[in-house]
N, C-alpha and C. Protein backbone atom coordinates (compact mmCIF):
# COMPACT_ATOMS: atom_id res chain seq x y z
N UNK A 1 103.97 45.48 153.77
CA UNK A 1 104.90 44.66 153.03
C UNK A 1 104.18 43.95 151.89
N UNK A 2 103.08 43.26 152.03
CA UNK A 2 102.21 42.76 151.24
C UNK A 2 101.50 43.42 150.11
N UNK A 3 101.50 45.12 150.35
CA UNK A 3 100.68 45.68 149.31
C UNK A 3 102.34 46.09 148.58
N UNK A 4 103.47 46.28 148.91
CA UNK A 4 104.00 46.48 148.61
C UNK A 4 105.04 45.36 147.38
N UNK A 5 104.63 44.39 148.06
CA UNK A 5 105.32 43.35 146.93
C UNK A 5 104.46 42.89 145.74
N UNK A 6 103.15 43.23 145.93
CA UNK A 6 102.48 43.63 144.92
C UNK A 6 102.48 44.34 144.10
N UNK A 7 102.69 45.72 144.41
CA UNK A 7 102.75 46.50 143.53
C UNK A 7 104.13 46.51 142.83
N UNK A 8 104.88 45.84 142.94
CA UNK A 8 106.19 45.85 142.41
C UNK A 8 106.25 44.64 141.43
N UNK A 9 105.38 43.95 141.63
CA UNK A 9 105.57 42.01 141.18
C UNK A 9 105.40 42.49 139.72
N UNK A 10 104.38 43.19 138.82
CA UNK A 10 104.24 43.54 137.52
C UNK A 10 105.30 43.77 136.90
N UNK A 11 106.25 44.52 137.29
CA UNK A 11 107.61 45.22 137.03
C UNK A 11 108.39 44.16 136.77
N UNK A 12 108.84 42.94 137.80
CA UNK A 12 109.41 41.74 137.60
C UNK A 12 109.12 40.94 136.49
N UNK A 13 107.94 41.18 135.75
CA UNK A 13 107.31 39.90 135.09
C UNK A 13 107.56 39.87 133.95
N UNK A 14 108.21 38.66 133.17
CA UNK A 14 107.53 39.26 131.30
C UNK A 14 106.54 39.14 130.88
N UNK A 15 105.98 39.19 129.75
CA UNK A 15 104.28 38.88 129.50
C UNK A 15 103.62 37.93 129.66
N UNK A 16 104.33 36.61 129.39
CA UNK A 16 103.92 35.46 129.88
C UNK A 16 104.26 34.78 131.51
N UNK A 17 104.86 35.91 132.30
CA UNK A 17 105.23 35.51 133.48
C UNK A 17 103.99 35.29 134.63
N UNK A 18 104.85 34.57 135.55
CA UNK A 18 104.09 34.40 136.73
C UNK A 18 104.46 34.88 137.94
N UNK A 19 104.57 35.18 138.80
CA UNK A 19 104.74 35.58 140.40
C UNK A 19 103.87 34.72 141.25
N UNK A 20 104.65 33.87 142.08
CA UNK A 20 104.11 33.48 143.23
C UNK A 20 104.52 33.86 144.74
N UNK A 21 103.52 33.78 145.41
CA UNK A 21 103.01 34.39 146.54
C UNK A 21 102.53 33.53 147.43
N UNK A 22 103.14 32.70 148.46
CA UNK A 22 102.64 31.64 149.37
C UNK A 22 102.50 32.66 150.93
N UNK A 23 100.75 32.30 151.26
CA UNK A 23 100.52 33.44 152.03
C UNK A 23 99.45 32.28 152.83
N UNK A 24 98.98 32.41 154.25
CA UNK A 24 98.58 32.17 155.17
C UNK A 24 96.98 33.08 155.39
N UNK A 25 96.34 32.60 155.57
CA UNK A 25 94.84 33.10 155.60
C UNK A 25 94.59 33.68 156.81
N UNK A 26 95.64 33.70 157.60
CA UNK A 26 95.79 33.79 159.26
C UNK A 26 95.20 35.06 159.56
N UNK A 27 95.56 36.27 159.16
CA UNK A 27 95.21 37.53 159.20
C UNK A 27 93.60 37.74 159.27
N UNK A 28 93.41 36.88 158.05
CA UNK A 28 91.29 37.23 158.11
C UNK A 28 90.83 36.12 159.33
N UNK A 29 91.35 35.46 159.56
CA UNK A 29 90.42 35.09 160.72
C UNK A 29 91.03 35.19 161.94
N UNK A 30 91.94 36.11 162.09
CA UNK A 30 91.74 37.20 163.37
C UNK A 30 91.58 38.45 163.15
N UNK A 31 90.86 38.66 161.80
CA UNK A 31 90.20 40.09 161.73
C UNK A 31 91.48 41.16 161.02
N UNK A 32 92.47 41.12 161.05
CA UNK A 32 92.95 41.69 160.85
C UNK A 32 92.78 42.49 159.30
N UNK A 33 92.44 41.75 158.48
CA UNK A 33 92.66 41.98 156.92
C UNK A 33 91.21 40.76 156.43
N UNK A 34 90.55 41.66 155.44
CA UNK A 34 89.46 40.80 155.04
C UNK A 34 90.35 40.27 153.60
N UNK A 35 89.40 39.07 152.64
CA UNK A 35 89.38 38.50 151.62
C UNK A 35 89.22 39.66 150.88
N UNK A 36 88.28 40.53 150.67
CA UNK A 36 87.93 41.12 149.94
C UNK A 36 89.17 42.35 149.77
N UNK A 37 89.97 42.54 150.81
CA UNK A 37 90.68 43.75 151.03
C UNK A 37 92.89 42.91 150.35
N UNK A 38 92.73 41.81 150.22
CA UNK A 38 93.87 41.15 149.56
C UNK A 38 93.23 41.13 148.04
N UNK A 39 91.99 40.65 147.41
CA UNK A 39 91.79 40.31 146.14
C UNK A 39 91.77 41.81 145.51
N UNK A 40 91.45 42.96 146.39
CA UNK A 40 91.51 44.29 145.51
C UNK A 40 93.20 44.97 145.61
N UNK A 41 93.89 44.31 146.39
CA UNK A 41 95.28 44.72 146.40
C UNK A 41 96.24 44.02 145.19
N UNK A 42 95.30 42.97 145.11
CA UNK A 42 95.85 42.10 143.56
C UNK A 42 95.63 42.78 142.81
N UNK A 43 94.45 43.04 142.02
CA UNK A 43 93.41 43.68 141.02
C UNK A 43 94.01 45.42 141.25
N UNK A 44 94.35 45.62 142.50
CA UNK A 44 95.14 47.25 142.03
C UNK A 44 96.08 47.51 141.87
N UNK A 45 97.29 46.64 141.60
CA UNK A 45 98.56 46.36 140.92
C UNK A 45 98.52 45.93 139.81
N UNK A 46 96.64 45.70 139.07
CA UNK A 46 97.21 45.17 137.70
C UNK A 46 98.07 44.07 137.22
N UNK A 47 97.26 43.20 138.69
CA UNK A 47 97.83 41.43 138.52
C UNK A 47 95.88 41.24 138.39
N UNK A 48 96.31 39.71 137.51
CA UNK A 48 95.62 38.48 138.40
C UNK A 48 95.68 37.38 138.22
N UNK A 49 94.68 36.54 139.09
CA UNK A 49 95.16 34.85 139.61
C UNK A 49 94.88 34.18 138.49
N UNK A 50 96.17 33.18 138.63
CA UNK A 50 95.90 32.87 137.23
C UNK A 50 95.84 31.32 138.36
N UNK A 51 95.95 31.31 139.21
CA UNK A 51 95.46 29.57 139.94
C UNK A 51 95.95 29.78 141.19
N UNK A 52 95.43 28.66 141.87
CA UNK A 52 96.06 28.93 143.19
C UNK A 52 95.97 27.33 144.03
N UNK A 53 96.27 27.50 144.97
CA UNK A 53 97.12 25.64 145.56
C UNK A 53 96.85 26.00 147.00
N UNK A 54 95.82 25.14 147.94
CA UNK A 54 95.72 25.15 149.21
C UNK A 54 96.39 24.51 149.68
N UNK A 55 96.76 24.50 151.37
CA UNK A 55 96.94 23.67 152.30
C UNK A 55 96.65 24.14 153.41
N UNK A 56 95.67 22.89 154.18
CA UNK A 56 95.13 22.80 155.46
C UNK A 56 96.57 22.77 156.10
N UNK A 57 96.49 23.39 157.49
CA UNK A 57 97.62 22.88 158.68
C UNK A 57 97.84 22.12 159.09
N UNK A 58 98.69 21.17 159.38
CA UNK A 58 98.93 20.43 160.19
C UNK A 58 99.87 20.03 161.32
N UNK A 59 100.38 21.59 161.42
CA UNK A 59 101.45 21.79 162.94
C UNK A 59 100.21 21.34 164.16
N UNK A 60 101.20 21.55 165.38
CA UNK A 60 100.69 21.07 166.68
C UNK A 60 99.70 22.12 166.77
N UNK A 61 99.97 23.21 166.38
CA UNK A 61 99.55 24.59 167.09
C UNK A 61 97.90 24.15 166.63
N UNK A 62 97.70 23.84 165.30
CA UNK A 62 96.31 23.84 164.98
C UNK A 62 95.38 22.52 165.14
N UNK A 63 96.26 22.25 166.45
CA UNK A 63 95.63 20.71 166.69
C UNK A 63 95.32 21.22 168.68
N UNK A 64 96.13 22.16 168.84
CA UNK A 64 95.68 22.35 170.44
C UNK A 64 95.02 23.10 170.99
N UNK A 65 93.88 22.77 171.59
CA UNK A 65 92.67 23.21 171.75
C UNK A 65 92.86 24.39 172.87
N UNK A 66 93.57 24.31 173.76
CA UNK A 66 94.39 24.78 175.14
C UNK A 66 94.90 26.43 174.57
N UNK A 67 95.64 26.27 173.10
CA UNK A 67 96.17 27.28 172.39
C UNK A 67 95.29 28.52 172.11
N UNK A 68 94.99 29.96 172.66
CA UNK A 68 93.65 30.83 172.17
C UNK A 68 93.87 30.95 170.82
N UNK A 69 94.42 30.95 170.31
CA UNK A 69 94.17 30.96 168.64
C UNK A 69 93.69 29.92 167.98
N UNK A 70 93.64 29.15 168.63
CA UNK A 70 92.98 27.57 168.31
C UNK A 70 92.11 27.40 166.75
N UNK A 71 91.21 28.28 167.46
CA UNK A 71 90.10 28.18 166.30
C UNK A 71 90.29 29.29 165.25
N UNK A 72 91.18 29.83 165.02
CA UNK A 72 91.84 30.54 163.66
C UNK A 72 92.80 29.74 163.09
N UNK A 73 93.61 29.06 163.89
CA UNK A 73 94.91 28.42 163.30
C UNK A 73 94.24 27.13 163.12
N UNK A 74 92.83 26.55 163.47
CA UNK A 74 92.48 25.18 162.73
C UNK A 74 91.52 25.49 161.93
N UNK A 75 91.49 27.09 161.37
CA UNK A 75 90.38 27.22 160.12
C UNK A 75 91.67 27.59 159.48
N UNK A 76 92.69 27.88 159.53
CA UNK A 76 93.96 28.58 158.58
C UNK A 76 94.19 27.85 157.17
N UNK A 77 94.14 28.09 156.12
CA UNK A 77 95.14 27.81 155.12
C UNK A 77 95.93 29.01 154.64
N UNK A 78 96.83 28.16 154.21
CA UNK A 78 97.87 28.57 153.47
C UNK A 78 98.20 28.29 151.70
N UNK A 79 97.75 29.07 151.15
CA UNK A 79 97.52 28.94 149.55
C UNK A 79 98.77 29.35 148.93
N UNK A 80 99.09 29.03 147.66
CA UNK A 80 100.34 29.15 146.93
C UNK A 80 99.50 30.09 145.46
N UNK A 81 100.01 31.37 145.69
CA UNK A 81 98.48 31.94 144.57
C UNK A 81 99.72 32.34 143.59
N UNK A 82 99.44 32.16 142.24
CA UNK A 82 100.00 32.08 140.80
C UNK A 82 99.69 33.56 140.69
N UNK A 83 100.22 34.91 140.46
CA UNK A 83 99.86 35.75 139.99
C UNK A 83 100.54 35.72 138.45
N UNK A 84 99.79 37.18 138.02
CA UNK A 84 100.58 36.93 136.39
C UNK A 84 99.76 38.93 136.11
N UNK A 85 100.37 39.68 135.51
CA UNK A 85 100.33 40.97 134.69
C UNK A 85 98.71 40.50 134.18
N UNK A 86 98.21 41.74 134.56
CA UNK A 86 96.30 41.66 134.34
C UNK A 86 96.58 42.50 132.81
N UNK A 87 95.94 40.85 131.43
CA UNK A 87 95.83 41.48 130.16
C UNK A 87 94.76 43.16 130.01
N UNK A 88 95.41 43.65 128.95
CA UNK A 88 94.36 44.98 128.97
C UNK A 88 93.48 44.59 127.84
């Protein structure tokens, strides 16, 4: 779904446009998906970041120690990333 709304977001944009994308870091720290393997899914749609906006958690979930995801969901953010059409 993710590589997919990517590759479509260019199409949406006008030249000076932006696309945002509020996404959860959750995936890389249970392994699922590295950093390196989202920033080349940007960069291969012929986007890029033009800024981006954190936030730490602060549900219960990433406060209870009891919870096994514990220590992914209290390293988690959730960023608000600005894409925009990569100039040629």
């Amino acid at each position: 779904m993710l590589r997919g709304f990517l590759k479509g977001l260019a199409t949406h944009l006008t030249p000076a446009g932006e696309g945002w994308l509020i996404m959860s870091d959750l995936a890389e720290h249970l392994g699922l998906r590295t950093r390196m393997e989202f920033l080349s899914a940007i960069e291969n749609a012929g986007l890029t970041v033009m800024g981006r906006f954190d936030a730490k958690p602060l549900h219960a979930k990433a406060q209870d120690t009891s919870d096994s995801l514990h220590a992914a969901r209290a390293a988690e953010v959730t960023t608000l990333w600005r894409l925009a059409v990569k100039a040629d």
